[in-house]
N, C-alpha and C. Protein backbone atom coordinates (compact mmCIF):
# COMPACT_ATOMS: atom_id res chain seq x y z
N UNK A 1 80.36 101.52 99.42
CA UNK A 1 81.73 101.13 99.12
C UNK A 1 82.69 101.99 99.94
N UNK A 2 83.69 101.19 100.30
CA UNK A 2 84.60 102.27 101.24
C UNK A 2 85.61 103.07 100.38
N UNK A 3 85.58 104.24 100.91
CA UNK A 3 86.56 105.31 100.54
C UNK A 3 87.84 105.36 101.08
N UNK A 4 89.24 105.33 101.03
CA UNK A 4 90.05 105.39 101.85
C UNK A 4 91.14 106.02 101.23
N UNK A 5 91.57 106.59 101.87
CA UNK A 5 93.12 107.92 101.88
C UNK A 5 94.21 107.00 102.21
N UNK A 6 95.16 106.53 101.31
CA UNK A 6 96.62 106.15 102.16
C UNK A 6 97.66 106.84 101.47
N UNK A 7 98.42 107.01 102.47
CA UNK A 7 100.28 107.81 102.70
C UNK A 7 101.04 106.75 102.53
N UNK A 8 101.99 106.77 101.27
CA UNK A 8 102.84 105.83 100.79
C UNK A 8 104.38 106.34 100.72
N UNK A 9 105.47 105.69 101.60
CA UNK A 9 106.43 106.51 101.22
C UNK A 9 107.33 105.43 100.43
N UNK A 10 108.04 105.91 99.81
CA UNK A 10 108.88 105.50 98.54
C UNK A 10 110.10 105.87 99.29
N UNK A 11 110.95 104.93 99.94
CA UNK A 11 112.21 105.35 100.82
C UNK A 11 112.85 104.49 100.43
N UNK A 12 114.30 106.29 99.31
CA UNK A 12 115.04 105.68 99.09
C UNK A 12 116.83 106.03 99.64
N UNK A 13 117.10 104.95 99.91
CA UNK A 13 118.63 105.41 100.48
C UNK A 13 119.72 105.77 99.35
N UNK A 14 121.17 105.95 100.11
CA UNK A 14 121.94 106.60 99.30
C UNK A 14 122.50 106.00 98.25
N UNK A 15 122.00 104.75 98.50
CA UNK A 15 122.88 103.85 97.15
C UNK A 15 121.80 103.73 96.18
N UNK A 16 120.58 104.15 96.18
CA UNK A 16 119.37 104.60 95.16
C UNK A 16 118.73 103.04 94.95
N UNK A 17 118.66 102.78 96.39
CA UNK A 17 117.87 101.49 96.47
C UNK A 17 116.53 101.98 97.35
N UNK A 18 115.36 101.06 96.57
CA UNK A 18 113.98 101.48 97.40
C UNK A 18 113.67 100.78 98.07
N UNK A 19 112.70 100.77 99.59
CA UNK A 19 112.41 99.65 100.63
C UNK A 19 111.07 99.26 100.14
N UNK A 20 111.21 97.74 100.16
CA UNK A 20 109.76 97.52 99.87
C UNK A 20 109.04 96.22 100.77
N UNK A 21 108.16 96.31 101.18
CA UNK A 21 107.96 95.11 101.50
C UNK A 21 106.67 94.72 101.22
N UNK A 22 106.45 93.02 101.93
CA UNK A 22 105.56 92.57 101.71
C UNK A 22 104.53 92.51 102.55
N UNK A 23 102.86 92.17 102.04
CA UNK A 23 102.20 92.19 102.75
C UNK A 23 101.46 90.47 103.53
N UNK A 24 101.54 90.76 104.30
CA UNK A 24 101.22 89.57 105.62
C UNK A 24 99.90 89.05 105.10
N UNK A 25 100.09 87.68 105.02
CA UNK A 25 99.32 86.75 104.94
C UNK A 25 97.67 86.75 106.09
N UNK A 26 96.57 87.23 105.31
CA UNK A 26 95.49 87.43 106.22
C UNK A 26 95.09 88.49 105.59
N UNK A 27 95.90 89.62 104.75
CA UNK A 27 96.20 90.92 104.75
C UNK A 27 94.90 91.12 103.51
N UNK A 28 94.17 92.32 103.01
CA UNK A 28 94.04 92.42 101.22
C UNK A 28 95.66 92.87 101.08
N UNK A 29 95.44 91.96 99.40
CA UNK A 29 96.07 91.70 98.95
C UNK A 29 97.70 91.22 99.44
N UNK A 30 97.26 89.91 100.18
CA UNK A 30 97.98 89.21 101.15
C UNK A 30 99.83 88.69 99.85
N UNK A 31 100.78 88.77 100.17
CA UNK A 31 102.18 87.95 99.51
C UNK A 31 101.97 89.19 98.46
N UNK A 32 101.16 90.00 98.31
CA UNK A 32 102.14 91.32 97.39
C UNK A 32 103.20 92.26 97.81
N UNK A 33 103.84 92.31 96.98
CA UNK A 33 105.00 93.52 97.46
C UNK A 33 104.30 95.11 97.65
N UNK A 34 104.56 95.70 98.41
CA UNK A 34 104.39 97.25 98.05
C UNK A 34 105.33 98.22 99.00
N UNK A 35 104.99 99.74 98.92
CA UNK A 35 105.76 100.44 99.18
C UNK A 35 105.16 100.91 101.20
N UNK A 36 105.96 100.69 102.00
CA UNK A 36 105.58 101.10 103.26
C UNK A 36 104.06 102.12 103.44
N UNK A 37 103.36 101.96 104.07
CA UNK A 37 102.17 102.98 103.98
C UNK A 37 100.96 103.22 104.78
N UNK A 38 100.21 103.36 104.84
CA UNK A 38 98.49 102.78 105.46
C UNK A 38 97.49 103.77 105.14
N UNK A 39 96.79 104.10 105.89
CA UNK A 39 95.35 104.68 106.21
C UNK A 39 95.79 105.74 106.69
N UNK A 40 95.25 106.87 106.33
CA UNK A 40 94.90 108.41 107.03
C UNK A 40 93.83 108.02 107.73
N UNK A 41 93.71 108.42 109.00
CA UNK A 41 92.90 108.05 109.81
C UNK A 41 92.13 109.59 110.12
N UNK A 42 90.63 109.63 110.88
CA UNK A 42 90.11 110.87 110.73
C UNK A 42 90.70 111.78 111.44
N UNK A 43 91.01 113.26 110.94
CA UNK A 43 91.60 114.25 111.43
C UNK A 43 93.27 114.50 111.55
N UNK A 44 93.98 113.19 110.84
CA UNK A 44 94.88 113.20 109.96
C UNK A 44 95.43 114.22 108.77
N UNK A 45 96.11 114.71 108.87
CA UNK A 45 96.66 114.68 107.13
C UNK A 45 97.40 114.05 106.42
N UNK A 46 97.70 113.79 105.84
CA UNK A 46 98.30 112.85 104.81
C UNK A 46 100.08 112.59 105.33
N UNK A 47 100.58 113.77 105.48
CA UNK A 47 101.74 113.57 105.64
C UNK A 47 101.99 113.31 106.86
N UNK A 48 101.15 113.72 108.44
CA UNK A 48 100.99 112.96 109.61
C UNK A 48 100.81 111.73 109.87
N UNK A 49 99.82 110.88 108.53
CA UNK A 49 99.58 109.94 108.42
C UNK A 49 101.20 109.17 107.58
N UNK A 50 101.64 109.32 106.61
CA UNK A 50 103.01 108.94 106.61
C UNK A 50 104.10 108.97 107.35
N UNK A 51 104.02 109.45 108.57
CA UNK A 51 105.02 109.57 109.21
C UNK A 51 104.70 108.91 110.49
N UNK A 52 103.78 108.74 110.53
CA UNK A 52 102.94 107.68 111.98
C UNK A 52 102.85 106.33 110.90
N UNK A 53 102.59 106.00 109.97
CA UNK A 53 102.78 104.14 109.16
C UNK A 53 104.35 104.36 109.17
N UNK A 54 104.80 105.07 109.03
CA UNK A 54 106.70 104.58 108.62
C UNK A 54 107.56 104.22 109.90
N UNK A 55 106.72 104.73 110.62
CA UNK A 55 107.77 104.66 112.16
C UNK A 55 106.82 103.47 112.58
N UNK A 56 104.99 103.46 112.59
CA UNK A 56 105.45 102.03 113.14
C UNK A 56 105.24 100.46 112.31
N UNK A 57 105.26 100.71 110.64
CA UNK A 57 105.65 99.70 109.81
C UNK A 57 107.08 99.27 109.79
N UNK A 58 108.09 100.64 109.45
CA UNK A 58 109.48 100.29 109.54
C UNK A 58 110.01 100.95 110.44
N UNK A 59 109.47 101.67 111.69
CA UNK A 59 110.73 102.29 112.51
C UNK A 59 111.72 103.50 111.87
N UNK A 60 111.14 104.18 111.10
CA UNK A 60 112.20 105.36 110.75
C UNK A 60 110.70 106.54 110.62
N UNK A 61 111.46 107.99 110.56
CA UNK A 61 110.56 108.93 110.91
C UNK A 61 110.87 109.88 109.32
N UNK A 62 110.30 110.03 108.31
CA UNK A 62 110.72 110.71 107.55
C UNK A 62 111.36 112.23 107.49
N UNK A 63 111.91 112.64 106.67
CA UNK A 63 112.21 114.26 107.00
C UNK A 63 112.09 115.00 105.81
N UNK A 64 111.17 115.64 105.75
CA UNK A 64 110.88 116.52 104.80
C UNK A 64 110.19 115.73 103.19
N UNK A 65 109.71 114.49 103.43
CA UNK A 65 109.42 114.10 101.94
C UNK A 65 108.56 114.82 100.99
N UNK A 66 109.02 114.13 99.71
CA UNK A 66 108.23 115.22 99.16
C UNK A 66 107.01 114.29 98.07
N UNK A 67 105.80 115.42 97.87
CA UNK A 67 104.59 114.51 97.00
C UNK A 67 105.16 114.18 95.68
N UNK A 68 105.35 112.71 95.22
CA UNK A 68 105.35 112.32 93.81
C UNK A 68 104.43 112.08 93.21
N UNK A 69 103.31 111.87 93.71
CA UNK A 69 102.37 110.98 93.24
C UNK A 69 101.01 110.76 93.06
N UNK A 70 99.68 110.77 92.92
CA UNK A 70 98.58 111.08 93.55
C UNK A 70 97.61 110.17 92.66
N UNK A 71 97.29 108.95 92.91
CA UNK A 71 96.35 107.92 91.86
C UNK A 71 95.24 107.69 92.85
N UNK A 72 94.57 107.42 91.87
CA UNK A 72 93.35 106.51 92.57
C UNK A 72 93.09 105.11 91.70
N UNK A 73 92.58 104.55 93.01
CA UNK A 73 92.08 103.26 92.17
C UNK A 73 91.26 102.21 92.96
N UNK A 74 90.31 102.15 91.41
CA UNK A 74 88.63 101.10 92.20
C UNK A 74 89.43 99.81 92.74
N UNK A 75 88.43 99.21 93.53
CA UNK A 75 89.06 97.55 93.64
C UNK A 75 87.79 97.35 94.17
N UNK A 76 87.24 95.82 94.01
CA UNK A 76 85.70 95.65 93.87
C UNK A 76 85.33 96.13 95.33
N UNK A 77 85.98 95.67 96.30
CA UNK A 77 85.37 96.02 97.78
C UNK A 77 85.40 97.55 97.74
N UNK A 78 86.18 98.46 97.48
CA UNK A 78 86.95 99.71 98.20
C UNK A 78 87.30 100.46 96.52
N UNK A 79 87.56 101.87 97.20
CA UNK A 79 88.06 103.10 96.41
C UNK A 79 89.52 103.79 97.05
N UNK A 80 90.73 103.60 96.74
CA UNK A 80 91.62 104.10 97.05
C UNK A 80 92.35 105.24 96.67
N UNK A 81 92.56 106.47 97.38
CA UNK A 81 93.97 107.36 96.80
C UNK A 81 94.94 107.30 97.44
N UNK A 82 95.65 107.21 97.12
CA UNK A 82 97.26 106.59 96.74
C UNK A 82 98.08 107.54 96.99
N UNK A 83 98.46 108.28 97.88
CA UNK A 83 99.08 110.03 98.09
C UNK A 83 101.07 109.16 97.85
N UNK A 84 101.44 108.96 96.78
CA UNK A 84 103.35 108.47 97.33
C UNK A 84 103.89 109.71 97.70
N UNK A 85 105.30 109.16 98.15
CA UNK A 85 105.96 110.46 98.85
C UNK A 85 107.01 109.95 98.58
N UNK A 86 108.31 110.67 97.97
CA UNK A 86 109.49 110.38 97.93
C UNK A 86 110.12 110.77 99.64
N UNK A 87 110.75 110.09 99.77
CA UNK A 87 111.72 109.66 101.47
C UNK A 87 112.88 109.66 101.03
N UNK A 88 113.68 110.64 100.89
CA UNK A 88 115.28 110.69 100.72
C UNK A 88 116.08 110.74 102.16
N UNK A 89 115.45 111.23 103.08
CA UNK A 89 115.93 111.35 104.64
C UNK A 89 115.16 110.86 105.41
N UNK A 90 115.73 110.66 106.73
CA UNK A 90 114.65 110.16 107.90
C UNK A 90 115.69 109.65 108.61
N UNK A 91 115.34 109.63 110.01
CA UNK A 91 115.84 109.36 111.40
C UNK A 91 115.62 107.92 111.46
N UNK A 92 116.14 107.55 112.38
CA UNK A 92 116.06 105.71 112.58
C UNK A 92 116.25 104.91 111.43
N UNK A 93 116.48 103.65 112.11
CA UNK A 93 117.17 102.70 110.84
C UNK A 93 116.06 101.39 110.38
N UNK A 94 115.76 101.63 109.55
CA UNK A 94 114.76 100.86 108.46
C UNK A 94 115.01 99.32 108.99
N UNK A 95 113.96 99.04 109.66
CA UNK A 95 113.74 97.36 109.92
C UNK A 95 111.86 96.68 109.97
N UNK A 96 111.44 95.50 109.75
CA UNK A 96 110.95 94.86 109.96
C UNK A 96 109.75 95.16 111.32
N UNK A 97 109.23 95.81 111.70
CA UNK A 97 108.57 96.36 112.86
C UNK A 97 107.52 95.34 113.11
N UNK A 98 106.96 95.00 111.71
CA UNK A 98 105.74 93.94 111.81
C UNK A 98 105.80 92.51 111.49
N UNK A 99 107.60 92.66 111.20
CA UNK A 99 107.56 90.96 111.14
C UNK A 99 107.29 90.55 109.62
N UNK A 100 107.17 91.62 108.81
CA UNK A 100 106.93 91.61 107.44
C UNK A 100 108.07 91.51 106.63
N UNK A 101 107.88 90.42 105.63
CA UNK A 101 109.40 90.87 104.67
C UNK A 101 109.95 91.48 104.13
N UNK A 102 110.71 92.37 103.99
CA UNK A 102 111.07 93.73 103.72
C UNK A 102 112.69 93.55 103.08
N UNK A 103 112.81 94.46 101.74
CA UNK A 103 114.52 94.21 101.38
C UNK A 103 114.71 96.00 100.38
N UNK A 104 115.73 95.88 100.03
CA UNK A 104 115.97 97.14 99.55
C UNK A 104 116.33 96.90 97.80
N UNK A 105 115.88 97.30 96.73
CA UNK A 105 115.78 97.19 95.12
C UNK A 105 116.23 97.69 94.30
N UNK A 106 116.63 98.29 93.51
CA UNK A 106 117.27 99.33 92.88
C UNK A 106 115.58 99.72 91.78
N UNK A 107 115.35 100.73 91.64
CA UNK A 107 113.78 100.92 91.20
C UNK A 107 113.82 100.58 89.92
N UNK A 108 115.34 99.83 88.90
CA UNK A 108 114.62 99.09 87.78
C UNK A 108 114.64 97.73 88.31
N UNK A 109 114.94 97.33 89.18
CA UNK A 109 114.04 96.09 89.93
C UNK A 109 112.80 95.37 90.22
N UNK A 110 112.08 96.49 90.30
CA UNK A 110 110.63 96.52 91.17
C UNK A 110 109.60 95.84 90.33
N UNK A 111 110.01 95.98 88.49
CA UNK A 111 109.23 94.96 87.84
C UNK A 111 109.41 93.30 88.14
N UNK A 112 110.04 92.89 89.14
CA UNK A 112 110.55 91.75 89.03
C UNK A 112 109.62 91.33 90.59
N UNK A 113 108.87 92.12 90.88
CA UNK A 113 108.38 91.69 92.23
C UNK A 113 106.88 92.16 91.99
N UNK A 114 105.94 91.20 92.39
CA UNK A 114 105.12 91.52 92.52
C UNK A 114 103.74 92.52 93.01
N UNK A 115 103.22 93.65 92.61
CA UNK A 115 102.87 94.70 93.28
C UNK A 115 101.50 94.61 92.79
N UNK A 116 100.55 95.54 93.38
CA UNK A 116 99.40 95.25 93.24
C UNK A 116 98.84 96.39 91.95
N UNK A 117 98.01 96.36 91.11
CA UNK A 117 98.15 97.21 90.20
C UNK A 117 97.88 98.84 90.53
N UNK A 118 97.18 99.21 91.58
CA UNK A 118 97.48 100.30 91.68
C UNK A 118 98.64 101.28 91.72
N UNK A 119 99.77 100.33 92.26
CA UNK A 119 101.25 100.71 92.40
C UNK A 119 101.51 100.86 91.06
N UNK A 120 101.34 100.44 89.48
CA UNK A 120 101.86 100.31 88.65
C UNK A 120 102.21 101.47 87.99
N UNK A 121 101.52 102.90 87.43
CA UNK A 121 101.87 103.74 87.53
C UNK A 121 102.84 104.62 88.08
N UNK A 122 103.21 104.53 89.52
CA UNK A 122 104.14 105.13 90.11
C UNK A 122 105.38 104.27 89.89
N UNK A 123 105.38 103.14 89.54
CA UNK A 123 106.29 102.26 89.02
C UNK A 123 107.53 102.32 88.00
N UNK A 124 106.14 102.61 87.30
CA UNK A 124 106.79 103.20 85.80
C UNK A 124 107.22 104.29 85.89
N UNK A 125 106.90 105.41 87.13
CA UNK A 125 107.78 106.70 86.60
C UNK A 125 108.77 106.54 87.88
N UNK A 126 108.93 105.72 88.50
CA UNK A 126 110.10 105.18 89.08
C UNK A 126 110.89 105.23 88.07
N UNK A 127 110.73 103.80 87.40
CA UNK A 127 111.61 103.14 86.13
C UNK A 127 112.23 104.52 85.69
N UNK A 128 111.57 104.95 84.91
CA UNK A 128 111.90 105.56 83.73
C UNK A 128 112.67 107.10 84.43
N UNK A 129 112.39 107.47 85.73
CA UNK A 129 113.47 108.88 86.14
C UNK A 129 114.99 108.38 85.67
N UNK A 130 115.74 109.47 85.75
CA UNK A 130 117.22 109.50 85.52
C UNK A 130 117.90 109.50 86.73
């Protein structure tokens, strides 16, 4: 069964809206919403690996994020951990890189869009911060 490491950033701008988009048809878990991200690749670290998916999923470079988050979760093919990262800063301006649908939420929103259940946890302590 495959093991895999992904860097998730949770980027949110100043009006305390989060970017989220969707995933491309072909994709696992193809028309779900989730948070910008991918694969740590070997000899990676986690936060190298978030900052190489954000620039070339959405074109922005994070600055300084910080760890929120840390889940795992089975799915019949694969074993995932889930590293999120809060993104309050970053260089370049948040667009579409892959042609993917992408919009910005306010994080008691995010129940209203479809996500895959591993996301659900970090969800909820989205929701529920002040």
């Amino acid at each position: 069964m495959k093991q895999l490491t992904i860097a998730v950033g949770i980027i949110c701008n100043a009006q305390q809206q989060i970017l989220i988009t969707r995933r491309a048809a072909g994709t696992h878990l193809a028309g779900f919403w989730e948070f910008p991200g991918g694969k740590v690749e070997p000899g990676e670290s986690v936060e190298q690996a978030l900052s190489r998916e954000l620039q070339e999923e959405v074109g922005i470079t994070p600055q300084q994020p910080t760890r929120l988050n840390v889940t795992e979760h089975q799915f019949d093919d694969r074993t995932v951990t889930l590293n999120f990262y809060l993104v309050n800063a970053w260089s370049g301006n948040a667009y579409n890189r892959e042609g993917q649908q992408m919009c910005w939420v306010h994080r008691h929103q995010l129940s209203q869009y479809q996500f895959p259940a591993a996301n659900q946890a970090v969800i909820e302590l989205l929701q529920t911060a002040t």
